[in-house]
N, C-alpha and C. Protein backbone atom coordinates (compact mmCIF):
# COMPACT_ATOMS: atom_id res chain seq x y z
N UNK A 1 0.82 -1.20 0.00
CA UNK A 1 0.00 0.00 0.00
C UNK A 1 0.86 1.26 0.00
N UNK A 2 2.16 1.21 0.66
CA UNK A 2 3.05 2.50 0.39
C UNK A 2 3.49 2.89 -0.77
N UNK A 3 3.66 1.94 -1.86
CA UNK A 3 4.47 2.56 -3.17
C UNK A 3 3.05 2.82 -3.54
N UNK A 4 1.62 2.29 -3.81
CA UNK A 4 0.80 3.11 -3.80
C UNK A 4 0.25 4.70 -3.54
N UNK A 5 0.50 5.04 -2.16
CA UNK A 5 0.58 6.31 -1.70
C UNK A 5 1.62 7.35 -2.24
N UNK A 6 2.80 6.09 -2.12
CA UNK A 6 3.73 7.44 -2.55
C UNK A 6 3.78 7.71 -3.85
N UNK A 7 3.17 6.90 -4.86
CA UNK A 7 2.95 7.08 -5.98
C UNK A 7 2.23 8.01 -6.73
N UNK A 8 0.74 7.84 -5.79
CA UNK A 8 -0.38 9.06 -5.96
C UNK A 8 0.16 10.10 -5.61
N UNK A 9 1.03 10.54 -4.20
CA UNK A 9 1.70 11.82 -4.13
C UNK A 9 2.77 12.17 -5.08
N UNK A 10 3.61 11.28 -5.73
CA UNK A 10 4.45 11.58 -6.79
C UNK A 10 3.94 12.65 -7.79
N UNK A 11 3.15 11.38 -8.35
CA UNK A 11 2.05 12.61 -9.61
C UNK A 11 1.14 13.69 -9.11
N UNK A 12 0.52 13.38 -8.20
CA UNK A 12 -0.09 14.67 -7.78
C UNK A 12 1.15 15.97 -7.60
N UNK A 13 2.41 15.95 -7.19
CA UNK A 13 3.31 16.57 -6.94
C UNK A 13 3.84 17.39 -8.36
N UNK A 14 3.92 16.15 -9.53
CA UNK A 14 4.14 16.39 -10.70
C UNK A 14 2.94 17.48 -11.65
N UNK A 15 1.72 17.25 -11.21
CA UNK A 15 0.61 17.48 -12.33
C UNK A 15 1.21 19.23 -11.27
N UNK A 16 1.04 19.03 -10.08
CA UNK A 16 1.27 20.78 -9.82
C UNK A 16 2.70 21.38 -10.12
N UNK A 17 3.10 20.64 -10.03
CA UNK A 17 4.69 21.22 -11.15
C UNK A 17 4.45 21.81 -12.77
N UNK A 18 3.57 21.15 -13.42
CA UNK A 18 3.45 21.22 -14.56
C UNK A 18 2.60 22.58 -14.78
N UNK A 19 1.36 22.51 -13.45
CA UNK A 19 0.66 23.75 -13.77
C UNK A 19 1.57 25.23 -13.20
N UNK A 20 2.23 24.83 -12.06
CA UNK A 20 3.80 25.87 -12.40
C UNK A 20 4.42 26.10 -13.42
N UNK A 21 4.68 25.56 -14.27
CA UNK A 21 6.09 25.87 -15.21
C UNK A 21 4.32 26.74 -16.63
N UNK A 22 3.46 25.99 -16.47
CA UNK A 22 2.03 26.85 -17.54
C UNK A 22 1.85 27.96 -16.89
N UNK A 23 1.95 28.61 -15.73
CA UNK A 23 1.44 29.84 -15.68
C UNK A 23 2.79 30.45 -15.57
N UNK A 24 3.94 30.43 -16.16
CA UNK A 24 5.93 30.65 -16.43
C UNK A 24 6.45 31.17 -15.20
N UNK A 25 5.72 30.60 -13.94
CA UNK A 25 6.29 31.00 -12.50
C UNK A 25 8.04 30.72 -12.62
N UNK A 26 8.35 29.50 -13.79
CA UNK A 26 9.98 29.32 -13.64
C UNK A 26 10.44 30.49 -14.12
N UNK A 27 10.16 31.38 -15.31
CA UNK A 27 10.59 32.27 -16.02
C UNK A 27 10.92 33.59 -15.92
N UNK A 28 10.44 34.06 -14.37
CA UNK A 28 11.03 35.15 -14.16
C UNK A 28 11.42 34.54 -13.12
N UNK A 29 12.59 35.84 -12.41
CA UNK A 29 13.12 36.23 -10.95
C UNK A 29 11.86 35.84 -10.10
N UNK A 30 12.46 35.26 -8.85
CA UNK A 30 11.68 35.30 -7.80
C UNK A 30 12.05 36.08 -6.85
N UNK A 31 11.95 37.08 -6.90
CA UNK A 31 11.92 38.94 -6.03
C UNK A 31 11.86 39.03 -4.67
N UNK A 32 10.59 37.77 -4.32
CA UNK A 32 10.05 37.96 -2.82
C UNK A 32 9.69 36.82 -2.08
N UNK A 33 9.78 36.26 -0.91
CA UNK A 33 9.27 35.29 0.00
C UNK A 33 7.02 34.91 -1.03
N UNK A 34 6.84 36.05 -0.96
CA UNK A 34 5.34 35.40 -1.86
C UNK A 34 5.69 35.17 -3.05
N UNK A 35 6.74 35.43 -3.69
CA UNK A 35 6.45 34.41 -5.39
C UNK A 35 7.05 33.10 -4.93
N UNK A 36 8.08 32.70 -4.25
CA UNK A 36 8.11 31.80 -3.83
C UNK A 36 7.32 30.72 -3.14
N UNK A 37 6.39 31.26 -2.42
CA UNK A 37 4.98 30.87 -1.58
C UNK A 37 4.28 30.69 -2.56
N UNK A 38 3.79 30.88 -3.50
CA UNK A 38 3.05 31.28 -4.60
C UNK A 38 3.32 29.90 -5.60
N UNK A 39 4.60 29.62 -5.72
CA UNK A 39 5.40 28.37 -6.11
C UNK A 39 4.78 27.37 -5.65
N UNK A 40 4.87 27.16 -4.69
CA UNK A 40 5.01 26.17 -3.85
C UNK A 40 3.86 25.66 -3.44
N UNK A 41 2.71 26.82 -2.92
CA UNK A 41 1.08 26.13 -3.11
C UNK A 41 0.64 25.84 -4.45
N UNK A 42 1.35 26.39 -5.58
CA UNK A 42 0.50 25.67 -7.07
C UNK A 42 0.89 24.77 -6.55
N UNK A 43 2.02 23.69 -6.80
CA UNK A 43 2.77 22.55 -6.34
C UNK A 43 1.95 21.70 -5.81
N UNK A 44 1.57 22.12 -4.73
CA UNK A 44 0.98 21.49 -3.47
C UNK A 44 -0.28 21.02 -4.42
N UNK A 45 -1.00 22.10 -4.76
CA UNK A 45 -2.01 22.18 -5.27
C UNK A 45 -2.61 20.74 -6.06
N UNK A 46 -1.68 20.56 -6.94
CA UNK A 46 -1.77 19.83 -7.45
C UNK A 46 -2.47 19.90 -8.74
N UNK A 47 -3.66 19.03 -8.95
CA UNK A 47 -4.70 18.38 -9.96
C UNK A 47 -5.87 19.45 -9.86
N UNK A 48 -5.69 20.32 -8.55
CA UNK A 48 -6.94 21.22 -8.08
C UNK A 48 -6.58 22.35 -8.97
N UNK A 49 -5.61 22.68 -9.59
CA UNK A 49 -5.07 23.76 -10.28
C UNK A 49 -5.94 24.25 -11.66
N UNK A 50 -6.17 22.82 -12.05
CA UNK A 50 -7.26 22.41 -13.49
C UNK A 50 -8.80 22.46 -12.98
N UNK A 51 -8.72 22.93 -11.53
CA UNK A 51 -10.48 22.85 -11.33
C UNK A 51 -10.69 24.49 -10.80
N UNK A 52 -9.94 24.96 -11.07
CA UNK A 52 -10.19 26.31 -10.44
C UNK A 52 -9.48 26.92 -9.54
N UNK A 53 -8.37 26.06 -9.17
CA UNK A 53 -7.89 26.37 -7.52
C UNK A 53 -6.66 27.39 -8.07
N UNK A 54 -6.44 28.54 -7.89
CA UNK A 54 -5.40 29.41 -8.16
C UNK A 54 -4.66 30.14 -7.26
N UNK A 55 -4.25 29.58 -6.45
CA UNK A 55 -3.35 29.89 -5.09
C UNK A 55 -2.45 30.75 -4.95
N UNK A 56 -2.74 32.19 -4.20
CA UNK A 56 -1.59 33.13 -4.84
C UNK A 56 -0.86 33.41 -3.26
N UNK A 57 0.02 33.75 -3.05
CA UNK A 57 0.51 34.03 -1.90
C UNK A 57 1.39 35.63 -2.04
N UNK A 58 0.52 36.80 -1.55
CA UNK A 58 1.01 37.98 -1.66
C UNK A 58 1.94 38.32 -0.95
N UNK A 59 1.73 38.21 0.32
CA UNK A 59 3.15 38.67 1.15
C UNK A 59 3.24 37.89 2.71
N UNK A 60 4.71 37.65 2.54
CA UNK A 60 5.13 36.87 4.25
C UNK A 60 5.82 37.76 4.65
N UNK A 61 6.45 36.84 5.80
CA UNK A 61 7.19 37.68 6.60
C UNK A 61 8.33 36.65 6.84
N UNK A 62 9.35 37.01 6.39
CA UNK A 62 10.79 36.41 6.90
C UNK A 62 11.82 36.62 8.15
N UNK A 63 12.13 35.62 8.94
CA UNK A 63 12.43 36.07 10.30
C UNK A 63 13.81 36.63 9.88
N UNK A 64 13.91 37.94 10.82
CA UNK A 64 15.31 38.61 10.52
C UNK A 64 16.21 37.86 11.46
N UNK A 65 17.35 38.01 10.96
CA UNK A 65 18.47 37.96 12.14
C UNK A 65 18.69 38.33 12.95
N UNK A 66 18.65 37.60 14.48
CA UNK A 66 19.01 38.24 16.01
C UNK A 66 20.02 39.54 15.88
N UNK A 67 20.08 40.08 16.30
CA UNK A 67 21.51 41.57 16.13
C UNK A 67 22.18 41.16 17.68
């Protein structure tokens, strides 16, 4: 049942890769902590990407360095 699972997460992993590289998230600079975020939930996303799901991530917050 595991190469099963990890299988379905493989491609699910893949189909949201693919809808990354279609909307050219690879093709520019990534500027900010949210295009990166932004990356990473299409990704997640998966197969939901083709049903409507368009996951944008505007702005985080990155922990600074102690001084």
């Amino acid at each position: 049942m595991r190469s099963i699972g990890s299988t379905l997460v493989t491609i699910w992993l893949i189909i949201g890769l693919i809808a990354a590289f279609q909307r050219d998230y690879f093709t520019s600079d990534i500027k900010n902590c949210g295009d990166a975020g932004t990356i990473i939930v299409t990704v997640i996303a998966g197969p939901l990407n083709y049903i409507g799901v368009n996951p944008k991530v505007k702005e985080c917050d990155t922990p600074q360095p102690s001084q």
